[in-house]
Protein backbone atom coordinates (compact mmCIF):
# COMPACT_ATOMS: atom_id res chain seq x y z
CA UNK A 1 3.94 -11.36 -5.42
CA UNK A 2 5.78 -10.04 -2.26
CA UNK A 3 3.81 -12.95 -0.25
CA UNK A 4 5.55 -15.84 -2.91
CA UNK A 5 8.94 -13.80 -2.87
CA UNK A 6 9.49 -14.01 0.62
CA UNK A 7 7.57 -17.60 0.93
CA UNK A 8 10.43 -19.02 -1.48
CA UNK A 9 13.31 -17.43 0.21
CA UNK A 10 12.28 -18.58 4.03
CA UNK A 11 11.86 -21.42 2.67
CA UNK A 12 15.14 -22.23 1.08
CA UNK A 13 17.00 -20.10 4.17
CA UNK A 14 15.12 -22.53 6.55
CA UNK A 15 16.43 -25.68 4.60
CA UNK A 16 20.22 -24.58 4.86
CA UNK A 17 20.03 -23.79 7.97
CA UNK A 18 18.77 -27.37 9.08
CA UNK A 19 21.48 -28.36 6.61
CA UNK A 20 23.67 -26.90 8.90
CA UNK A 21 22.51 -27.97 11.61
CA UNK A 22 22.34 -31.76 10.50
CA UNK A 23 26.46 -31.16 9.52
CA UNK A 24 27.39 -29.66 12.97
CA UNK A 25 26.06 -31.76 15.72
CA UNK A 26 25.24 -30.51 18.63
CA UNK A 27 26.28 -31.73 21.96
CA UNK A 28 25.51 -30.43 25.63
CA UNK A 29 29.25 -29.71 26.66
CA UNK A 30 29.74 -26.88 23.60
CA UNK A 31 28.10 -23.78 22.35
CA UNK A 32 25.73 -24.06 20.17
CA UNK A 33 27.48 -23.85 16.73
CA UNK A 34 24.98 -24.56 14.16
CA UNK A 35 22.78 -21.37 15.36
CA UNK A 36 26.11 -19.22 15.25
CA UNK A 37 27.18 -19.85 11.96
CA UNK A 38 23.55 -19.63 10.53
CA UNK A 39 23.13 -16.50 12.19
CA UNK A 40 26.52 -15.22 11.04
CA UNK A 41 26.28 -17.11 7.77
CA UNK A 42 22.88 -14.70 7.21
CA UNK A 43 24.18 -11.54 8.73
CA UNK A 44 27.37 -12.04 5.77
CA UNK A 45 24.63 -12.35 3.02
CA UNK A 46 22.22 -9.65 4.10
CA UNK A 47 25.34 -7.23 4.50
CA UNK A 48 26.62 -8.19 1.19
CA UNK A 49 23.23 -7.55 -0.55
CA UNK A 50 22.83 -4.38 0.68
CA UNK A 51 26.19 -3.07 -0.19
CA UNK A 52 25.77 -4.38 -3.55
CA UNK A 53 22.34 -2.95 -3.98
CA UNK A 54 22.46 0.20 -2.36
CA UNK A 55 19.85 2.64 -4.19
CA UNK A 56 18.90 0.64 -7.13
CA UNK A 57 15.34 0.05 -7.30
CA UNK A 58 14.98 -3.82 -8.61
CA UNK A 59 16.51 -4.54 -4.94
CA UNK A 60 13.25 -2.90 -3.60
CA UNK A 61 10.92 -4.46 -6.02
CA UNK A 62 12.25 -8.19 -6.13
CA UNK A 63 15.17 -9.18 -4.07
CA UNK A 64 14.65 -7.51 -0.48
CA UNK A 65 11.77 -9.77 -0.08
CA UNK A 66 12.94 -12.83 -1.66
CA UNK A 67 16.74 -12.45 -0.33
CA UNK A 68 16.49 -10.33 3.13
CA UNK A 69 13.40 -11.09 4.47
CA UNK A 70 12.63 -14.30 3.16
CA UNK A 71 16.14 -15.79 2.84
CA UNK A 72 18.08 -14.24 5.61
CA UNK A 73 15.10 -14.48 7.50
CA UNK A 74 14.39 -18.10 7.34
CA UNK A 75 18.58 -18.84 7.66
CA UNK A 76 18.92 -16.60 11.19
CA UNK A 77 17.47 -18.25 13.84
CA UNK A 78 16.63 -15.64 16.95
CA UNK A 79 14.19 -17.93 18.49
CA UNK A 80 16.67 -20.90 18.54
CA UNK A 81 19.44 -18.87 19.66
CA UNK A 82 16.93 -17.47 22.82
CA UNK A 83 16.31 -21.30 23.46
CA UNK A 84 19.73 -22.65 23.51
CA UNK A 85 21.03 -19.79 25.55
CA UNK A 86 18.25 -20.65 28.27
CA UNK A 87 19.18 -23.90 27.77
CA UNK A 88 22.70 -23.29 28.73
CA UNK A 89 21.76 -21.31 32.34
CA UNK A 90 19.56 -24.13 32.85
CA UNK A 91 22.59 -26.65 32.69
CA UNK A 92 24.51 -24.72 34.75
CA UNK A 93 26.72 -23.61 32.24
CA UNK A 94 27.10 -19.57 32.43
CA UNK A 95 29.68 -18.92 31.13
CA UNK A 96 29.29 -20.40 27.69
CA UNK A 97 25.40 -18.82 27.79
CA UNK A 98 27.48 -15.49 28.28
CA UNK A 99 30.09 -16.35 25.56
CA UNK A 100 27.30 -17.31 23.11
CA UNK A 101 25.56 -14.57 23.94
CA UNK A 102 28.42 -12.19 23.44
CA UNK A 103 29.75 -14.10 20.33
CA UNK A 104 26.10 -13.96 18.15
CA UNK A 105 25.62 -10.43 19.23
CA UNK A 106 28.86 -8.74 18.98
CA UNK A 107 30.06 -10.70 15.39
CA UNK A 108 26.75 -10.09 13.81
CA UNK A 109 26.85 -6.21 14.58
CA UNK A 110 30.27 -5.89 13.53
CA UNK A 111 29.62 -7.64 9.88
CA UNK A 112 27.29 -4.97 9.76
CA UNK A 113 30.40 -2.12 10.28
CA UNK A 114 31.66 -2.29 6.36
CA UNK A 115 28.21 -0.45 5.78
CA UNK A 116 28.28 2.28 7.96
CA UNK A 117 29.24 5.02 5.40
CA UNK A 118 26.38 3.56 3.17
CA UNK A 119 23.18 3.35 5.09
C-alpha cells in the first residue's frame, strides 16, 4: 500500500513541479526560479504537514508516504537544483551559482524554524 501511496504522490508532486516550470521560463542570464520555488513551494507543505500532524498516528499510516515522501518528494527537485548550479559555474556566472546556492539552502532550512519546539 506504502509502494501506491508514495507512487501517487511523486507522481502528482512531479506534475506541478513541471507545471511550474512550464509557467516560469527559464533563461541563461537569471537564477533558476522554477527549481527555487518548487523546492520552497515543498519545504512550505512538508513543514505544514508535520506541524499539523505531529503525534497522530493516521499521519504515519497514510499521509507521510503519500504527502512527504511521495508528494514533497516528487515537487523538490535536488538533482535539478545540483545541475543548474553547475550549470551556472560553467557559464561563468559565480555569483548567481553562490546566490542560488545560498537562497535554496538557507530559505528552505529556515521554513523549517516554526517547528523547532515540535520535533
Amino acid at each position: 500500500m506504502n509502494f501506491l501511496l508514495v507512487f501517487i504522490g511523486g507522481g502528482i508532486g512531479c506534475v506541478l513541479r513541471f507545471g511550474i516550470g512550464l509557467l516560469i521560463q527559464k533563461t541563461k542570464t537569471t537564477l533558476p526560479w522554477a527549481t527555487f520555488i518548487s523546492n520552497c513551494f515543498a519545504c512550505i507543505i512538508f513543514a505544514s504537514i508535520v506541524w499539523l500532524f505531529i503525534n497522530k498516528p493516521v499521519f504515519n499510516n497514510y499521509l507521510k508516504p503519500l504527502l512527504l515522501i511521495g508528494f514533497c518528494g516528487g515537487l523538490s527537485t535536488f538533482s535539478s537544483f545540483g545541475y543548474e548550479t553547475f550549470l551556472l559555474f560553467k557559464n561563468g556566472m559565480q555569483v548567481y551559482a553562490f546566490i542560488n546556492i545560498i537562497a535554496n539552502t538557507l530559505l528552505c532550512i529556515l521554513i523549517y524554524l516554526p517547528l523547532y519546539k515540535y520535533v
